[in-house]
N, C-alpha and C. Protein backbone atom coordinates (compact mmCIF):
# COMPACT_ATOMS: atom_id res chain seq x y z
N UNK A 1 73.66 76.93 -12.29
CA UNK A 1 74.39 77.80 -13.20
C UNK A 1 75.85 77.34 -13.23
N UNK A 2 76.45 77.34 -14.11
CA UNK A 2 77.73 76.71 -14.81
C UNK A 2 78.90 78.24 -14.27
N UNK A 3 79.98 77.77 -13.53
CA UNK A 3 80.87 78.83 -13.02
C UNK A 3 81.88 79.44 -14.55
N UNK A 4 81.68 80.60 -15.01
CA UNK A 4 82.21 80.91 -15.85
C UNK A 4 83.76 81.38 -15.75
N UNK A 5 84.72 81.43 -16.72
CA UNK A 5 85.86 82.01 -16.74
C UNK A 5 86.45 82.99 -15.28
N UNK A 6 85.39 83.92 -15.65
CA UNK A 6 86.17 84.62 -14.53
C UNK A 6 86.36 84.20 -12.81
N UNK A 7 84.96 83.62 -12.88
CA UNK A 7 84.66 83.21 -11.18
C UNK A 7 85.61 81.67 -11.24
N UNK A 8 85.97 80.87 -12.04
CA UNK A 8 86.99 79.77 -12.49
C UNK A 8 88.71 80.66 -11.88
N UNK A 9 88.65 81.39 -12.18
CA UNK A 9 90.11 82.17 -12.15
C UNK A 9 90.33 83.08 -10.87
N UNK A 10 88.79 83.45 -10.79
CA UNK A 10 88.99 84.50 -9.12
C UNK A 10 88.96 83.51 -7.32
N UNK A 11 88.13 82.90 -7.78
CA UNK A 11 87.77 81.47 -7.18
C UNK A 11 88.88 80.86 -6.35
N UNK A 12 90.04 80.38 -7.80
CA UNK A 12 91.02 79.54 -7.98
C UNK A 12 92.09 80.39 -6.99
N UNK A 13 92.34 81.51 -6.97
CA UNK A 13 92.99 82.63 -6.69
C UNK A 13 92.69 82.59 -4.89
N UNK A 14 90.99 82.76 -4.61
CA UNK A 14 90.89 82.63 -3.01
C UNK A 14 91.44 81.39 -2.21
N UNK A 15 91.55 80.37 -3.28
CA UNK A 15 92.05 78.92 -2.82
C UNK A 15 93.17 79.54 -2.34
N UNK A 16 94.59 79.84 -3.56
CA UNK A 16 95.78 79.84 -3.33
C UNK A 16 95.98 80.92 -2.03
N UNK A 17 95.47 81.62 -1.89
CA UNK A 17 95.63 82.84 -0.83
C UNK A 17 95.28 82.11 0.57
N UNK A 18 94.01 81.72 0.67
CA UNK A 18 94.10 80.45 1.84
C UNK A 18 95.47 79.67 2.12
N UNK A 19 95.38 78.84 1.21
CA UNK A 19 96.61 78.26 1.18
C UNK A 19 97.92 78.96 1.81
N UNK A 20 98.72 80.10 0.98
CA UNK A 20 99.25 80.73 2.03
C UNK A 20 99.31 81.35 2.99
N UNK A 21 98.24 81.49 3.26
CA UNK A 21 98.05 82.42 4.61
C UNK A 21 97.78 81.21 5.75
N UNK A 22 97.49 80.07 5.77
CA UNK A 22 97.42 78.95 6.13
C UNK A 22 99.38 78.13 6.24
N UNK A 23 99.64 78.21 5.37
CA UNK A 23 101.15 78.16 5.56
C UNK A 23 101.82 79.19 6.19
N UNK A 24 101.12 80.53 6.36
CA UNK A 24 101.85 81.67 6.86
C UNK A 24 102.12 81.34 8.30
N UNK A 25 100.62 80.68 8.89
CA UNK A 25 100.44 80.24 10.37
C UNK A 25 100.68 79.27 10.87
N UNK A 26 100.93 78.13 10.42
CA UNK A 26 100.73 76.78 10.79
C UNK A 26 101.98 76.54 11.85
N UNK A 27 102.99 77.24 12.01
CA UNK A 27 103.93 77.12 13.06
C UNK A 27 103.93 77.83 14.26
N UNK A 28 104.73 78.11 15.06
CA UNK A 28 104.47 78.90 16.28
C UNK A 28 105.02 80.66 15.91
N UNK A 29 105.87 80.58 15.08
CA UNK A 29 106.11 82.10 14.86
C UNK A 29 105.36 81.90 13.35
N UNK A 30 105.16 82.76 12.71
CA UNK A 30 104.64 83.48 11.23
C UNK A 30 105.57 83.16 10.44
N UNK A 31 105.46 82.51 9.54
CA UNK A 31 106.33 82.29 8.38
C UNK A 31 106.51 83.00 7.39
N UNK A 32 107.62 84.10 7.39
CA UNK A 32 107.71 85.57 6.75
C UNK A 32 107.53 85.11 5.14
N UNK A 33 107.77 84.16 4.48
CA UNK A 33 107.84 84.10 3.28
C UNK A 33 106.52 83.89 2.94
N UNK A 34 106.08 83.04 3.67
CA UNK A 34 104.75 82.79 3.16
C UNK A 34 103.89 83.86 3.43
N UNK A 35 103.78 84.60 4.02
CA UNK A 35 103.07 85.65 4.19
C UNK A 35 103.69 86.79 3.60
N UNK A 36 104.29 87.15 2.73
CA UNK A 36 104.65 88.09 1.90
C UNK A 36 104.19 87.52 0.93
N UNK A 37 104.50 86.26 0.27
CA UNK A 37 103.52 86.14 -0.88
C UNK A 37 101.98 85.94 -0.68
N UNK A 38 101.49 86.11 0.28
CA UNK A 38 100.16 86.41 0.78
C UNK A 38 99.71 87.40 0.66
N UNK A 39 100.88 87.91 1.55
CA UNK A 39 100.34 89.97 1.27
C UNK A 39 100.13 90.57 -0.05
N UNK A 40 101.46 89.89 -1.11
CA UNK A 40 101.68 90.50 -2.57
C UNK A 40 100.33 89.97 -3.05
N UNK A 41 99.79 88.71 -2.93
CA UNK A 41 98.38 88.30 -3.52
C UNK A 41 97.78 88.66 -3.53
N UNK A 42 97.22 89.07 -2.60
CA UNK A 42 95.94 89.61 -1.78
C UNK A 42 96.04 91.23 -2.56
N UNK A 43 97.10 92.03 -2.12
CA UNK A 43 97.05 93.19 -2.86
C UNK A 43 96.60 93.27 -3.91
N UNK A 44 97.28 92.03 -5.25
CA UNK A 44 96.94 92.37 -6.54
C UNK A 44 95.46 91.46 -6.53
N UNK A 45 95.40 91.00 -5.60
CA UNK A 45 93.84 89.95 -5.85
C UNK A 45 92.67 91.39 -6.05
N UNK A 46 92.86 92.36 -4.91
CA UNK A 46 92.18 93.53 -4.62
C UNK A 46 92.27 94.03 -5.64
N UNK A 47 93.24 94.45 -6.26
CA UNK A 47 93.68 95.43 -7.71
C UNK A 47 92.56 94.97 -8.67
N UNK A 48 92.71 93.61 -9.03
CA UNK A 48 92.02 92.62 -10.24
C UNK A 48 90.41 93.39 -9.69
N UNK A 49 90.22 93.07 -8.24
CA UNK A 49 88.45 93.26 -8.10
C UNK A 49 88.40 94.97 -8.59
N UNK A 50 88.92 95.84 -8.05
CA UNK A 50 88.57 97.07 -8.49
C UNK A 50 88.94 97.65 -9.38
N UNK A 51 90.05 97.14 -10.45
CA UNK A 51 90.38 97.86 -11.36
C UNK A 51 89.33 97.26 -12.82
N UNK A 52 89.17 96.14 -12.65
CA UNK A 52 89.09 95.68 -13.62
C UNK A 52 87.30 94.92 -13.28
N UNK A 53 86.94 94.14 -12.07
CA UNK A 53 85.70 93.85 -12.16
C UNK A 53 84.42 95.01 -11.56
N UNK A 54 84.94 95.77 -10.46
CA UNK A 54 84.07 96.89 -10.10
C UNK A 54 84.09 97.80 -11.61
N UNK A 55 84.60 98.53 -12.26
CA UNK A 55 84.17 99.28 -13.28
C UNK A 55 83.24 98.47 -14.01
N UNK A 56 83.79 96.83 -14.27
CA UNK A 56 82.63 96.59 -15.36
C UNK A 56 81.12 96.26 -14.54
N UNK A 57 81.14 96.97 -13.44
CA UNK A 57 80.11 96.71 -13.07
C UNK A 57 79.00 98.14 -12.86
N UNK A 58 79.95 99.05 -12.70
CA UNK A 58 79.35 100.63 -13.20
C UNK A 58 78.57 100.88 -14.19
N UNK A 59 77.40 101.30 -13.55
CA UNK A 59 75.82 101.92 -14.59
C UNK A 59 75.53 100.65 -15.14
N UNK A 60 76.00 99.74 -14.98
CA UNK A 60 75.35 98.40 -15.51
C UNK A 60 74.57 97.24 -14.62
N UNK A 61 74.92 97.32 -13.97
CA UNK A 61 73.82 96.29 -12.82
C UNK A 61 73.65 97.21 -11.32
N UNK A 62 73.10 96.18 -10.83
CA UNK A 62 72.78 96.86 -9.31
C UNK A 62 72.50 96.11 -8.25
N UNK A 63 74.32 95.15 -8.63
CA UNK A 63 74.82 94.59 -7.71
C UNK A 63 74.73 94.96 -6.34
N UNK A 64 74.21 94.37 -4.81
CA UNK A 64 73.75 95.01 -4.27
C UNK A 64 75.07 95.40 -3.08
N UNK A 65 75.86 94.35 -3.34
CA UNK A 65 76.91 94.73 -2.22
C UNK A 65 78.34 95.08 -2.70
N UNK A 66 78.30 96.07 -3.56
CA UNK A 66 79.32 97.06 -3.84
C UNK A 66 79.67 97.94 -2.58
N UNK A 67 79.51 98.46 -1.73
CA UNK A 67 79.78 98.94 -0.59
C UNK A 67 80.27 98.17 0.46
N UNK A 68 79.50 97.26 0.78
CA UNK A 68 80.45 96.42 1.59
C UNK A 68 81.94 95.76 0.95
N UNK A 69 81.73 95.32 -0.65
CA UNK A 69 82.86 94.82 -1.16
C UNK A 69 84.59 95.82 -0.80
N UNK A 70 83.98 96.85 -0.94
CA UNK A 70 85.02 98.02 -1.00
C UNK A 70 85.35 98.39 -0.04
N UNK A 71 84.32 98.66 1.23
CA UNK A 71 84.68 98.64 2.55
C UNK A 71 85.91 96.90 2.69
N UNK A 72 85.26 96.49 2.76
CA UNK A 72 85.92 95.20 3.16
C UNK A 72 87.80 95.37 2.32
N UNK A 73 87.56 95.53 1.36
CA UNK A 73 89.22 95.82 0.98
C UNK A 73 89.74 96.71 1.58
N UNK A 74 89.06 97.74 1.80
CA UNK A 74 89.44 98.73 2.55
C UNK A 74 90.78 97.92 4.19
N UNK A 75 89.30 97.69 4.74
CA UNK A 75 90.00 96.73 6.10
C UNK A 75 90.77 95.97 5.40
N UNK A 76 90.99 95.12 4.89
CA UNK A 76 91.84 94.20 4.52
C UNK A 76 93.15 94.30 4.11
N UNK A 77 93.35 95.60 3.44
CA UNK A 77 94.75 96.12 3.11
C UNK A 77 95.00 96.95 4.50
N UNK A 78 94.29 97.84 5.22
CA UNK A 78 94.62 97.87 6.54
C UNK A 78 95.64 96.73 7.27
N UNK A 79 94.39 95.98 7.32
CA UNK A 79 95.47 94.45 8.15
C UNK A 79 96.70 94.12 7.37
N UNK A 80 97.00 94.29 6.09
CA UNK A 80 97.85 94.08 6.07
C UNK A 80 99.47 94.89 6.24
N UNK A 81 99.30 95.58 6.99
CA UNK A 81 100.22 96.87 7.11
C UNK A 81 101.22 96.64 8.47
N UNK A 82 100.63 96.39 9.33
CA UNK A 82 101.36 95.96 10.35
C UNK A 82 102.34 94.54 10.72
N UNK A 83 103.06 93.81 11.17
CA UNK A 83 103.64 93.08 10.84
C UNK A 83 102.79 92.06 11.41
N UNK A 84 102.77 90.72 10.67
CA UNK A 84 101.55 89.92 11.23
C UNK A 84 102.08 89.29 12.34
N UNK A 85 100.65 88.79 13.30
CA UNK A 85 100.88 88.22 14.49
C UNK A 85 99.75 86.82 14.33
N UNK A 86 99.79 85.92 15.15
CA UNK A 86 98.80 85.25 15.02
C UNK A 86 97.37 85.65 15.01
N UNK A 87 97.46 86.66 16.01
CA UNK A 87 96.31 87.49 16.48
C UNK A 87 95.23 87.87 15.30
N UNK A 88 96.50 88.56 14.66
CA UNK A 88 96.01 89.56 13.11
C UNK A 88 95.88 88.93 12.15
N UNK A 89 96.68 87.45 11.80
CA UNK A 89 96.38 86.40 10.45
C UNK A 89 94.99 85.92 11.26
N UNK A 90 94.39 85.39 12.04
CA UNK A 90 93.24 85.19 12.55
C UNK A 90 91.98 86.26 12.28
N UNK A 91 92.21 87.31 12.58
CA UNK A 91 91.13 87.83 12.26
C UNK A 91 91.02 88.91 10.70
N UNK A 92 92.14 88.28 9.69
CA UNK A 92 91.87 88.29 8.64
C UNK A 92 91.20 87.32 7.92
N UNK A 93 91.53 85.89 8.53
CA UNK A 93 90.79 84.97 7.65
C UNK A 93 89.48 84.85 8.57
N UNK A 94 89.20 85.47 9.89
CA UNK A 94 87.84 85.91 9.93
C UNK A 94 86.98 86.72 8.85
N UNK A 95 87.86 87.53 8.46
CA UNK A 95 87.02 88.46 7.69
C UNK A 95 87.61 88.16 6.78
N UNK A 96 87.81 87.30 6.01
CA UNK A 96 88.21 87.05 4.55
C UNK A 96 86.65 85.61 4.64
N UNK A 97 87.00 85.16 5.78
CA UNK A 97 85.91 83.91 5.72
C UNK A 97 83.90 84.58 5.42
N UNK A 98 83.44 86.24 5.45
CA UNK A 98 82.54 86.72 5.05
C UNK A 98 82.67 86.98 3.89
N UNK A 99 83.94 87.76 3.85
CA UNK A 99 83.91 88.71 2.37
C UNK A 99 83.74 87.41 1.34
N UNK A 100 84.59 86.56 1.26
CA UNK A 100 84.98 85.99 -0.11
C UNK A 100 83.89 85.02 -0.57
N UNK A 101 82.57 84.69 0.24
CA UNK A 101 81.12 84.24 -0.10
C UNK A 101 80.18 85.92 -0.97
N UNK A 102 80.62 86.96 -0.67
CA UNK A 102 79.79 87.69 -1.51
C UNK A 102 80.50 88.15 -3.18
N UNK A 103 82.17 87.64 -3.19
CA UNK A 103 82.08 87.56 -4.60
C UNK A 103 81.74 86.00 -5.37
N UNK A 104 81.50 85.02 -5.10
CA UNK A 104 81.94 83.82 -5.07
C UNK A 104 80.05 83.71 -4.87
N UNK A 105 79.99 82.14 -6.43
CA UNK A 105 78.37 81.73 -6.26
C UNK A 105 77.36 82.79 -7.40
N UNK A 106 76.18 82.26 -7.00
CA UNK A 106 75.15 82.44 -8.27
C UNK A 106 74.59 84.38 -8.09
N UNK A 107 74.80 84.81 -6.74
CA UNK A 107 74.69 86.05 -5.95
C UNK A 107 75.57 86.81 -6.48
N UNK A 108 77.18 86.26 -6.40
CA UNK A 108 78.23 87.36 -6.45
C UNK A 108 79.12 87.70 -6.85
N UNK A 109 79.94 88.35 -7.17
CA UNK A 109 80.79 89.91 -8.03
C UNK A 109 80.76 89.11 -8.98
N UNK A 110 81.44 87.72 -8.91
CA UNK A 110 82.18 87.25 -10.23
C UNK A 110 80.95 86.59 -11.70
N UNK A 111 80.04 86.11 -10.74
CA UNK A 111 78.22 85.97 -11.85
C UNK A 111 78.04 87.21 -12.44
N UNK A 112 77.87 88.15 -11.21
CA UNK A 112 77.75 89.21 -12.01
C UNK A 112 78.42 90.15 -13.13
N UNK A 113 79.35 89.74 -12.97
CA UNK A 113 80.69 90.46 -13.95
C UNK A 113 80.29 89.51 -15.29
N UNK A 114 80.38 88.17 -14.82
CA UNK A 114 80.20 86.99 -16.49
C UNK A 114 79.04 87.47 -16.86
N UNK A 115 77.70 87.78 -16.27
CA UNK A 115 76.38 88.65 -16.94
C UNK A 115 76.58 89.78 -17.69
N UNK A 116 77.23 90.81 -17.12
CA UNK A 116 77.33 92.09 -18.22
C UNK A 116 78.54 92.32 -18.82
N UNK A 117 79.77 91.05 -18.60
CA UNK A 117 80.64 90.91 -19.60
C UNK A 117 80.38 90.87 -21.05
N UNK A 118 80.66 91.68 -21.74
CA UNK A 118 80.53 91.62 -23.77
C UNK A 118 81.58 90.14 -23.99
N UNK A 119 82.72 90.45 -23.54
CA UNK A 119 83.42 89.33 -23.78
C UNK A 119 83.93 88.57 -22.67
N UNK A 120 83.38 87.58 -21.78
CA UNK A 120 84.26 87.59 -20.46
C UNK A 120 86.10 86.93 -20.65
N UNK A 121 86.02 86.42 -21.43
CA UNK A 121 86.92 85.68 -22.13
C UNK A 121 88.44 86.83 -22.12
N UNK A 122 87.98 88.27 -22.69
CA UNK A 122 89.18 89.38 -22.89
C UNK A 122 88.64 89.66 -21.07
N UNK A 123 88.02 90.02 -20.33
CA UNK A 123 87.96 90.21 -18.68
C UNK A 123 89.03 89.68 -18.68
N UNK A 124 89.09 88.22 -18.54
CA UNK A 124 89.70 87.54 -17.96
C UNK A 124 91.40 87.57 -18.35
N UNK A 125 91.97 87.99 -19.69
CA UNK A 125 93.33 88.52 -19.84
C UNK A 125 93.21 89.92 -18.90
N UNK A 126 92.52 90.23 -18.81
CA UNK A 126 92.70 92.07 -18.54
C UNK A 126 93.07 91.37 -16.75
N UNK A 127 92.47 90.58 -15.73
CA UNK A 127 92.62 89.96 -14.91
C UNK A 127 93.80 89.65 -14.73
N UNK A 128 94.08 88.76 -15.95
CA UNK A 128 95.54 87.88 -15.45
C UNK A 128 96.54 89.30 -16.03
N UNK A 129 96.50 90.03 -16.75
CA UNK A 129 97.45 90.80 -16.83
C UNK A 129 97.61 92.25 -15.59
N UNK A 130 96.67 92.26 -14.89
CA UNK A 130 96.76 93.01 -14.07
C UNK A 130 98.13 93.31 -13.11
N UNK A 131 98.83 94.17 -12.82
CA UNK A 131 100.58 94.04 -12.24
C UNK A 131 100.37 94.00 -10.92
N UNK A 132 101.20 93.24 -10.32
CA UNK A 132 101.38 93.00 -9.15
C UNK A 132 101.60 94.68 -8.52
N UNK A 133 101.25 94.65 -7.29
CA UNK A 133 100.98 96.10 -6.37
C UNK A 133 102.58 96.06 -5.52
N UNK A 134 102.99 97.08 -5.85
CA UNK A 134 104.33 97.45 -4.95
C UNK A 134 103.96 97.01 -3.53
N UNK A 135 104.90 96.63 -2.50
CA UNK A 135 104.39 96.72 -1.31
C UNK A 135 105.56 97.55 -0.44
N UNK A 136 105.29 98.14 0.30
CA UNK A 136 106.08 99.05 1.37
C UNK A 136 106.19 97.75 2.80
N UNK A 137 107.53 98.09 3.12
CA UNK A 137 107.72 97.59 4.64
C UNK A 137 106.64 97.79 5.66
N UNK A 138 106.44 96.64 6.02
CA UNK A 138 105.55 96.52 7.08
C UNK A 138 105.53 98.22 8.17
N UNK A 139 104.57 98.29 8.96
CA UNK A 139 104.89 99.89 9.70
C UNK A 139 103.75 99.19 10.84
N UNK A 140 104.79 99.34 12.40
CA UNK A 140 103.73 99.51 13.23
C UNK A 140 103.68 100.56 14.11
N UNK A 141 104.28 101.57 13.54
CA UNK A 141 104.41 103.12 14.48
C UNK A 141 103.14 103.76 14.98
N UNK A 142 103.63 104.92 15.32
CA UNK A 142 102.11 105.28 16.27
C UNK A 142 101.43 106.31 15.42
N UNK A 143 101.45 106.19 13.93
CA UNK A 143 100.38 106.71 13.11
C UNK A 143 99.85 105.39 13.12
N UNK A 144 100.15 104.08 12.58
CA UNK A 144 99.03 103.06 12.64
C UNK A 144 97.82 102.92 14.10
N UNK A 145 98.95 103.02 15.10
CA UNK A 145 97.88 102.87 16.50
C UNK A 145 97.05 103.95 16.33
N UNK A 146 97.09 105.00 15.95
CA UNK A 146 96.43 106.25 16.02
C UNK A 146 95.29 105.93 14.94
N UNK A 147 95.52 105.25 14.04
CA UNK A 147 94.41 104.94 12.71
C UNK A 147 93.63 104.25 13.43
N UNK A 148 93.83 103.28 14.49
CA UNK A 148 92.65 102.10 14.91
C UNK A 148 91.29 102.33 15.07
């Protein structure tokens, strides 16, 4: 099966986020820049999946891992709340290294979205126009420890 528009653009998107989050670590302390434009990515990467590809996937298929997808953002904007450590960029791209095989391929979100897309072509503006997500200062106070 031929990778359509959207999974071309969402795809392209998990590259660049690797990429920085890979530049975030590659030294002995965290490289604050690069990992803020990591964080800002990742946020609006999340935005794009639920604002715009989870609805078009409502009453229309029966995609089977909508629950885990959402859980998984769930954790993922978690991790990103606290100020990163090696510790914590590690076991995000642990769990970025599961999640991002169930949208990604002939199985997941993004096939499925080009299937019951009418137009995937307008998806894919509605995608790229999606706004970047405010982000708040990092917080590692003892409401986060208390969330664990």
């Amino acid at each position: 099966m031929s990778v359509g528009p959207i999974e071309a653009f969402m795809t392209e998107d998990h590259v660049r986020l690797d990429r920085l989050l890979d530049a975030a670590t590659e030294g002995p302390a965290i490289d604050a820049g690069a990992f803020v434009a990591f964080r800002e990515g990742m946020l609006r990467h999340i935005a794009m999946e639920e604002k715009v590809l989870v609805p078009l996937l409502r009453g229309r298929s029966d995609w089977p891992h909508a629950a885990k997808l959402r859980a998984d953002h769930g954790r993922i904007a978690k991790m990103l709340v606290p100020t990163p450590t090696h510790e914590s960029c590690a076991a995000l791209r642990e769990l970025l290294g599961t999640h991002n095989p169930i949208e990604e391929g002939d199985a997941g979100l993004y096939a499925a979205c080009e299937a019951v897309a009418d137009d995937p072509a307008a998806v894919l503006e509605r995608l790229r126009a999606t706004p970047h997500v405010p982000v708040a200062p990092h917080y590692d106070g003892p409401l986060l420890r208390k969330a664990r």
